[in-house]
Protein backbone atom coordinates (compact mmCIF):
# COMPACT_ATOMS: atom_id res chain seq x y z
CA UNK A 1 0.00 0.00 0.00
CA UNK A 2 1.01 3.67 -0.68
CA UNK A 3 1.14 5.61 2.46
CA UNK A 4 1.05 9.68 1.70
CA UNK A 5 -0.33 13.10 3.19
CA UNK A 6 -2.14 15.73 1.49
CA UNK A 7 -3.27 19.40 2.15
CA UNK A 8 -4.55 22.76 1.19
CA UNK A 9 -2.23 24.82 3.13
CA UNK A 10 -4.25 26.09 6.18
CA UNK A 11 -4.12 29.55 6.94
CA UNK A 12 -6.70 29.33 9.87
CA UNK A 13 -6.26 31.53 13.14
CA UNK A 14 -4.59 29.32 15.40
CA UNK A 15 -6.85 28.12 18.16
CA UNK A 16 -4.37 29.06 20.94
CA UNK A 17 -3.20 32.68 20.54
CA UNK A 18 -5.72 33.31 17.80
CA UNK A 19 -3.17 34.80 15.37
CA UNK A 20 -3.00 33.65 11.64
CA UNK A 21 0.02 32.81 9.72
CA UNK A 22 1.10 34.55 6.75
CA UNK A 23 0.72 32.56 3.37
CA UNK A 24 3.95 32.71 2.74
CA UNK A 25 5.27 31.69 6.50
CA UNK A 26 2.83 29.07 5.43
CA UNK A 27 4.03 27.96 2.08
CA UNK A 28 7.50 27.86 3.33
CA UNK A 29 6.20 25.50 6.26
CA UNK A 30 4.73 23.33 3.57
CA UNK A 31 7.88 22.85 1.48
CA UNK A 32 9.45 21.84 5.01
CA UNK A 33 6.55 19.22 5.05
CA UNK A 34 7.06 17.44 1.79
CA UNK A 35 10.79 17.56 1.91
CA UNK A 36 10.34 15.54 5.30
CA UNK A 37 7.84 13.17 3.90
CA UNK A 38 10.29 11.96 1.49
CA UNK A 39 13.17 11.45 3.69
CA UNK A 40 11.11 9.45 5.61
CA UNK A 41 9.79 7.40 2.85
CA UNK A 42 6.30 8.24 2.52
CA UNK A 43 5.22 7.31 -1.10
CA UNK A 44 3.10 10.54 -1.84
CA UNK A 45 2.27 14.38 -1.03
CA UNK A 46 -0.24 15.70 -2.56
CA UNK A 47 -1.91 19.62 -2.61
CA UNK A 48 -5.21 20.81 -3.14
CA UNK A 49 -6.89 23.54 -4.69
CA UNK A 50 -8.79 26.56 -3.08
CA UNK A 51 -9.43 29.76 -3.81
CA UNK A 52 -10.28 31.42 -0.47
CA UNK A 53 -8.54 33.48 2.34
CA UNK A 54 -8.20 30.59 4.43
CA UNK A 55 -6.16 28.56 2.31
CA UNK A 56 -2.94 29.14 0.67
CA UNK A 57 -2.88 26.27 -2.07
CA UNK A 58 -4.85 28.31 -5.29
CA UNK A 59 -2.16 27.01 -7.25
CA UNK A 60 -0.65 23.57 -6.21
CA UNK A 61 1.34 22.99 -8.95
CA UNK A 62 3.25 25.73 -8.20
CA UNK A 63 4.00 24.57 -4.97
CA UNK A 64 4.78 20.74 -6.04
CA UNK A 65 7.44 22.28 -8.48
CA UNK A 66 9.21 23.74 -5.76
CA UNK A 67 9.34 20.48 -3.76
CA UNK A 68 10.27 18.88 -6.88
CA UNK A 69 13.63 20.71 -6.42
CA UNK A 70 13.96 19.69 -2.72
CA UNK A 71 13.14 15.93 -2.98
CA UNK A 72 14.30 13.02 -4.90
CA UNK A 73 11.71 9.96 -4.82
CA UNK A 74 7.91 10.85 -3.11
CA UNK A 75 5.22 11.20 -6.10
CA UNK A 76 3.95 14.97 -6.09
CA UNK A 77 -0.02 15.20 -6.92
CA UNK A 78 -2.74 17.59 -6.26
CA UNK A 79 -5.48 16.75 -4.41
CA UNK A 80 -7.57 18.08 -5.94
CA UNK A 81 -6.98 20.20 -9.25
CA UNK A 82 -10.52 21.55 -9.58
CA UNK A 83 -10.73 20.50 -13.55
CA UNK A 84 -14.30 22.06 -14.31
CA UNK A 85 -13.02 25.43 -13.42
CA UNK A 86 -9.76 25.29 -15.46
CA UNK A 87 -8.37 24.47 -19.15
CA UNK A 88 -7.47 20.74 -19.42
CA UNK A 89 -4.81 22.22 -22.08
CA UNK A 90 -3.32 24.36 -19.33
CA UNK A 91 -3.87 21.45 -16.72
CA UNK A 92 -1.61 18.99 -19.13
CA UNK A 93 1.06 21.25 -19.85
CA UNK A 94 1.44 21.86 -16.23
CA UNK A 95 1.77 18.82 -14.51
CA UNK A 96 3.82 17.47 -17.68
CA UNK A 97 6.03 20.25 -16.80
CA UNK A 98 6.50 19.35 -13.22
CA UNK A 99 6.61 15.83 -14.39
CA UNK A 100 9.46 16.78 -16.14
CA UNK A 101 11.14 18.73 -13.48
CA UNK A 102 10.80 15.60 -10.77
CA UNK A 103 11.97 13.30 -13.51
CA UNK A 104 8.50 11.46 -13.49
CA UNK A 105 7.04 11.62 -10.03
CA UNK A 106 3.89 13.60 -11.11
CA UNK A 107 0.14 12.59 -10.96
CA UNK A 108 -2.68 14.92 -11.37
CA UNK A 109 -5.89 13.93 -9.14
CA UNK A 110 -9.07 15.80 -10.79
CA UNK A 111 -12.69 16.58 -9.11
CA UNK A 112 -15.29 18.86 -9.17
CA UNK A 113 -13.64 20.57 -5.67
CA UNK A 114 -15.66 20.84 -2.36
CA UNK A 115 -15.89 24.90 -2.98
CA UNK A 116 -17.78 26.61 -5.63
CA UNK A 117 -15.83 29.69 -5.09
CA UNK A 118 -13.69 28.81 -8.69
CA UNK A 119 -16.48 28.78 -10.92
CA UNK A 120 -17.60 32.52 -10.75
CA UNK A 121 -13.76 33.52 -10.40
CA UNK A 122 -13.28 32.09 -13.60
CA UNK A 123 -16.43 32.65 -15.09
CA UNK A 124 -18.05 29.74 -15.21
CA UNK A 125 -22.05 28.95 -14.39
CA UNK A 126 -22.92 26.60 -11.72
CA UNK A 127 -25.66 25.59 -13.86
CA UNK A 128 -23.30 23.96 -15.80
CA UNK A 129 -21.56 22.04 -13.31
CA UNK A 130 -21.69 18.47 -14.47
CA UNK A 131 -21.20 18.80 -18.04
CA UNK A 132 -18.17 21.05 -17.30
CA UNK A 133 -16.31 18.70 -15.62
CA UNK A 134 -17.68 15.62 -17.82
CA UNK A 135 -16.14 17.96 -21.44
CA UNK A 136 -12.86 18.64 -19.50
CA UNK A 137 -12.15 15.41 -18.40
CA UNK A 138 -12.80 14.35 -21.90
CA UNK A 139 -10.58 16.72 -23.58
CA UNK A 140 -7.87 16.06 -20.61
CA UNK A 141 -7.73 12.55 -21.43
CA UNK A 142 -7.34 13.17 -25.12
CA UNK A 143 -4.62 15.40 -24.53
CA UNK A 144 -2.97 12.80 -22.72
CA UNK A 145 -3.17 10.16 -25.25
CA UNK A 146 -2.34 11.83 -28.30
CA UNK A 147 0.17 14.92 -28.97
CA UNK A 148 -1.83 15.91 -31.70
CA UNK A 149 -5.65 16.72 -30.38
CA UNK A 150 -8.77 16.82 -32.41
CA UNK A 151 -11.60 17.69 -30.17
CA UNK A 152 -14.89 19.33 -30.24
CA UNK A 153 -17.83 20.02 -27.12
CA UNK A 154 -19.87 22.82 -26.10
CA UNK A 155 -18.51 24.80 -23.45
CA UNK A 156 -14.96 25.32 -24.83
CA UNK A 157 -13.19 25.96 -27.96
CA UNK A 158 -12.61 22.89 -30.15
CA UNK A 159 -9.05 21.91 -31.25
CA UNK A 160 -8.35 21.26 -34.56
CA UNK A 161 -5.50 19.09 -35.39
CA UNK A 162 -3.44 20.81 -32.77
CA UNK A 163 0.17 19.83 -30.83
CA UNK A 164 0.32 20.30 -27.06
CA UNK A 165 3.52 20.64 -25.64
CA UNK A 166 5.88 19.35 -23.36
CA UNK A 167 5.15 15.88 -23.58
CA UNK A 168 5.57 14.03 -19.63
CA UNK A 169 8.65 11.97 -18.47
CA UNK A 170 6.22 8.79 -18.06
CA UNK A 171 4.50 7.05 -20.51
CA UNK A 172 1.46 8.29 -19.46
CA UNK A 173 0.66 10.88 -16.95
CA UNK A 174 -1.27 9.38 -14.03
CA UNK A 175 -5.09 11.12 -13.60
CA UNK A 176 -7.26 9.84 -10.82
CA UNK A 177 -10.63 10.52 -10.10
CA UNK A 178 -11.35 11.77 -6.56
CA UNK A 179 -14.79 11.71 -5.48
CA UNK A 180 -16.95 12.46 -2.06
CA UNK A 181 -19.21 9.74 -2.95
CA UNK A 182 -21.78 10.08 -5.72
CA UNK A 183 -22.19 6.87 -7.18
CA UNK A 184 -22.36 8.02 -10.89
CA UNK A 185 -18.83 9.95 -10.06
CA UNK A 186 -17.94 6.16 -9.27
CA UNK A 187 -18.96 4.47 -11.92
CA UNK A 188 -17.49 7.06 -14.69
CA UNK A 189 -13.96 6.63 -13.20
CA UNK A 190 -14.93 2.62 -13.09
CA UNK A 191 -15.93 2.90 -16.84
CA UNK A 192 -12.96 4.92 -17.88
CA UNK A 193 -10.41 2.84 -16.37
CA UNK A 194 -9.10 5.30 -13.93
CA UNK A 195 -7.74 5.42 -10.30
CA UNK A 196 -10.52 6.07 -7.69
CA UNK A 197 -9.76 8.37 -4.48
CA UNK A 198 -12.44 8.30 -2.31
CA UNK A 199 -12.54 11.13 0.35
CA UNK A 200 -14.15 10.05 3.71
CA UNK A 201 -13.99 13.21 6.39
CA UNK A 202 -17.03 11.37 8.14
CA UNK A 203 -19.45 8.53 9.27
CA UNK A 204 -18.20 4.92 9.54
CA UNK A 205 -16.03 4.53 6.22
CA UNK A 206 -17.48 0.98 5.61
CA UNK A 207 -21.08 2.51 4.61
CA UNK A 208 -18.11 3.51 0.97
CA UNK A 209 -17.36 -0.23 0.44
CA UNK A 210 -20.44 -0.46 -1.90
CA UNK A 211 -19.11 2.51 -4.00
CA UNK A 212 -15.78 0.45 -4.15
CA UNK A 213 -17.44 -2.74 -5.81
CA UNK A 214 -19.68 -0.59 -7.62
CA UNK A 215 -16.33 0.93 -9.08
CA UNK A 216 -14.60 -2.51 -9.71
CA UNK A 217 -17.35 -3.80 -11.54
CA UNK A 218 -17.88 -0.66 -14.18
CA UNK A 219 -14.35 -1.12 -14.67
CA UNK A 220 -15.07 -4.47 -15.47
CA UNK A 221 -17.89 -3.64 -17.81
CA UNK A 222 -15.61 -0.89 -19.18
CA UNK A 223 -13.09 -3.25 -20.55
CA UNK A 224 -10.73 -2.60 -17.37
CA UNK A 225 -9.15 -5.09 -14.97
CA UNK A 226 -10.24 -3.79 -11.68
CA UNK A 227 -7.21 -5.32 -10.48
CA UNK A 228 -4.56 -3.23 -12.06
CA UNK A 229 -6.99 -0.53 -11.23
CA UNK A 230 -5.82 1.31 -7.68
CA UNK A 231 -7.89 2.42 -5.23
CA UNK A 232 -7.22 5.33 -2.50
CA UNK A 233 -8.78 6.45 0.47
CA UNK A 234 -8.10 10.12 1.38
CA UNK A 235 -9.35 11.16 5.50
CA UNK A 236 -8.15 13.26 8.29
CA UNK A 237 -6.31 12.71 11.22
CA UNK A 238 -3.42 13.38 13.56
CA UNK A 239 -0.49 11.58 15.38
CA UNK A 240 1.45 12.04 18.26
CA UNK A 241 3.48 10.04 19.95
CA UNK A 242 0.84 9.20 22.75
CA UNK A 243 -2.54 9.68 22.33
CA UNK A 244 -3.45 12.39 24.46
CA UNK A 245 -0.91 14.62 22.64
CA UNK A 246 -2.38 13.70 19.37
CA UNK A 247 -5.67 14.78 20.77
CA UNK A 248 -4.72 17.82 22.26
CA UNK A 249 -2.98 18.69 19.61
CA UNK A 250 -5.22 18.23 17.04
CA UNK A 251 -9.00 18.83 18.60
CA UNK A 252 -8.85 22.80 18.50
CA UNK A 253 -7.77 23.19 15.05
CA UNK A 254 -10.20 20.51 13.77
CA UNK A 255 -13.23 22.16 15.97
CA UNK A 256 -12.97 25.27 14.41
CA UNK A 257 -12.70 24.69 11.62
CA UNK A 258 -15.54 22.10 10.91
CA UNK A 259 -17.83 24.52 13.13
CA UNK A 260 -16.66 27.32 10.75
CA UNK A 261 -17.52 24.77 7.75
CA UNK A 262 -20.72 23.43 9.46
CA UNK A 263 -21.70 27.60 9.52
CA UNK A 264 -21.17 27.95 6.03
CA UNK A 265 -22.99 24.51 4.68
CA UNK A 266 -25.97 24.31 7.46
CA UNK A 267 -24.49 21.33 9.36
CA UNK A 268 -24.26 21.31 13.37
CA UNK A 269 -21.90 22.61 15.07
CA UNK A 270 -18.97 20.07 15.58
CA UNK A 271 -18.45 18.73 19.08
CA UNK A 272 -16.16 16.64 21.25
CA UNK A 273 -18.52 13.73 21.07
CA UNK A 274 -18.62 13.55 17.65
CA UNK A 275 -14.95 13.83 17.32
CA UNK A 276 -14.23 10.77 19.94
CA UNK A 277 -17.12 9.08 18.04
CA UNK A 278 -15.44 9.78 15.01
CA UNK A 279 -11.99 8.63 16.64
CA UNK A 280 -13.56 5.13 17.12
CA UNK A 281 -12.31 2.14 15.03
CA UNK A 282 -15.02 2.29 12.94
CA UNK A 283 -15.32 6.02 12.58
CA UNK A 284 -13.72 8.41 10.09
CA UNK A 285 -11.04 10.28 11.63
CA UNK A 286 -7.45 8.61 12.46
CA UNK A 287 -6.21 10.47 15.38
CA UNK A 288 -3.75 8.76 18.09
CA UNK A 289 -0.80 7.15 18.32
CA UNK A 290 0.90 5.36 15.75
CA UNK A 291 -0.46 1.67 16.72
CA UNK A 292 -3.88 3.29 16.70
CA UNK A 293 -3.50 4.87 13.25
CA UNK A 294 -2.18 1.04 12.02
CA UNK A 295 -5.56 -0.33 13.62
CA UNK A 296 -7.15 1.87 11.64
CA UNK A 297 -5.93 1.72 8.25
CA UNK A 298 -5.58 -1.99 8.40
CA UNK A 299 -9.21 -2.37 9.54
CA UNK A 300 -10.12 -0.54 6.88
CA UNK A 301 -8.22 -2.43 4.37
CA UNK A 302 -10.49 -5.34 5.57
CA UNK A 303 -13.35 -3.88 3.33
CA UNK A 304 -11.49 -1.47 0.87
CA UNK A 305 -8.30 -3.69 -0.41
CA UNK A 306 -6.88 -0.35 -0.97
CA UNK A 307 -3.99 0.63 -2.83
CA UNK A 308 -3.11 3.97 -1.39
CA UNK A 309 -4.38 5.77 1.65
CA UNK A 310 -3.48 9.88 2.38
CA UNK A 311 -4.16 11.19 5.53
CA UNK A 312 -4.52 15.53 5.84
CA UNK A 313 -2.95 16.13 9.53
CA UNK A 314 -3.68 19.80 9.09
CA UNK A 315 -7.72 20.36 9.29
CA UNK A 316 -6.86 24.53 10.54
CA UNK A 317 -3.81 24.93 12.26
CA UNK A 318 -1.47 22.77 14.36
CA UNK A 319 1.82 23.98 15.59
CA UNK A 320 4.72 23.40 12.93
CA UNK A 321 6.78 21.55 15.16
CA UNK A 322 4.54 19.02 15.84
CA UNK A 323 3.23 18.26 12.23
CA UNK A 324 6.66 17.41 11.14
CA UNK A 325 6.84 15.08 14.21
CA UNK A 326 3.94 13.50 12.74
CA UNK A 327 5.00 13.19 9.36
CA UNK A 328 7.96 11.79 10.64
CA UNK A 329 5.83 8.96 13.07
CA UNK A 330 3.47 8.29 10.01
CA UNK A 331 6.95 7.63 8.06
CA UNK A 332 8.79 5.47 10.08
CA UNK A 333 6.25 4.17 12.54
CA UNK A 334 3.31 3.54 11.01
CA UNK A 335 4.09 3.14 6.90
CA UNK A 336 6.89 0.09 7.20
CA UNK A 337 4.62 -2.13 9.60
CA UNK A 338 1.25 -1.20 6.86
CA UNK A 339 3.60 -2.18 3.73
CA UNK A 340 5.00 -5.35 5.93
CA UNK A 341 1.28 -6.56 6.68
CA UNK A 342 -0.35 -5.78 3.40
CA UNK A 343 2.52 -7.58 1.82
CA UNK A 344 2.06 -10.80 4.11
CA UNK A 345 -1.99 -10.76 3.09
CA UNK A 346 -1.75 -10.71 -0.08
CA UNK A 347 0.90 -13.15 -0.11
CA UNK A 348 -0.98 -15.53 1.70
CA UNK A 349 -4.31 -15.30 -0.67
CA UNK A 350 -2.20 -15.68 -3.97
């Protein structure tokens, strides 16, 4: 299994002394952050997209180029790009470009984001929210297969025998499909042929295991072998080295922010009992100590037979310090015994 983090580069008042770090203190930080996940061996980093004042990341690629510089083997992905919102040309010749600079460690992870703020910003119409993405991804795809693109929809300009340039370092530039869990989001990425992240920020993840087979088996109708087909699961959580500091830690930032989220989108406010409900084996989040966090993902590989799971440690803000002290636990504490006990299942069904 492929052990990574991923974020959107919090730039939340901090819980404790209420003041709110600069976006570029915070960028900075974040460079810090992926150069440590690959010396520790974590497989993937990847950055997501917003375009609001509590978030630095409005440009990820950006950022992943810069940690292309500073690290030599961790795959560099965003998570998500927000695809209806951009140009798939643009999108291609990015992440080709970064692919380029890393010497082929670059993946591009598409979805319709989890803000709406892109779509007037860019001047696009909610109302046509599905077919945007559903046109881009198209287009995207054909960019990807062929250097020379013929392509017609309705909501952007066709392309007419035309050449996009640079071409990627790999064969073919990895695009997965990340999804909250809409079935039909499921089943397109099944039908496609395309790697599935699911994101699962609450609940008991094992209410997504039907989404999972209902993915495997439009890939199989597709043409696809589900099994060279990977599967991620994307949550939150925290680690310390005991689990009271991983709670302490962690339970501020991630209150205010999912009240401040829960204002915004008409949910509750969020509460202590939810959170240790959600801390439960079978809940969402994956905050404790390292053994815990193992429980957790292997218990979870029970139902999923994932292929990759990312974990975002910073839901608002945590104390720098203590982020890279849990990059560095997830690295060497928790990722070798995961890859040692996936390994040993799989070798005993074969």
């Amino acid at each position: 299994m492929e052990l990574g983090i991923y974020t959107f580069a919090e730039t939340t008042p901090d819980p404790q002394s209420g003041q709110t770090i600069s976006s570029g203190q915070r960028l900075r930080n974040l460079i810090e952050e992926i150069e440590l996940a690959d010396q520790v061996g974590l497989d993937v980093f990847g950055v997501g997209e917003h375009h609001r004042s509590d978030y630095a990341a409005s440009a990820p690629v950006v950022v992943l180029a810069a940690a292309a510089a500073r690290t030599k083997n961790i795959r560099l992905t965003s998570a998500v790009t927000v695809l209806s919102s951009d140009d798939p040309v643009r999108v291609f010749q990015q992440f080709a470009t970064l692919d380029l600079l890393s010497n082929g460690r670059a993946e591009i992870m598409v979805g319709r984001g989890s803000f709406i703020e892109s779509f007037p910003l860019f001047g696009y119409s909610l109302d046509d929210y599905d077919e945007l993405f559903s046109e881009k991804l198209d287009l995207l795809l054909k960019i990807r297969g062929e250097e020379r693109v013929t392509w017609s929809g309705h909501l952007r300009a066709p392309l007419d025998g035309l050449a996009v340039y640079p071409r990627p370092e790999q064969k073919e530039l990895p695009i997965w499909i990340a999804v909250g869990g809409t079935p039909q989001s499921v089943a397109r990425a099944g039908v496609l042929g395309l790697p599935l992240a699911i994101a699962i920020i609450g609940g008991e993840p094992e209410r997504f295991a039907p989404l999972v087979n209902l993915y495997r088996e439009a890939a199989q109708r597709g043409g696809h072998d589900p099994a060279m087909l990977p599967v991620g699961i994307n949550s939150h959580g925290f680690l310390a080295e005991t689990t009271q500091e991983a709670v302490e830690t962690f339970l501020p930032a991630y209150l205010q922010v999912m009240t401040k989220l829960g204002r915004e989108r008409g949910w509750p406010p969020a509460t202590r009992q939810q959170f240790d409900r959600e801390r439960d084996l079978r809940g969402a989040l994956l905050v404790g100590s390292p053994q815990e966090i193992i429980d957790k993902i292997l218990y979870q590989y029970e139902f999923f037979e994932h292929d990759r799971f990312l974990i975002q440690f910073s839901i608002g803000t945590v104390p720098h310090a203590k982020l890279l002290k849990a990059i560095e636990l997830f690295g060497t504490k928790v990722a070798p015994v995961i890859r040692k006990e996936i390994a040993s299942r799989k070798g005993a069904a074969a």
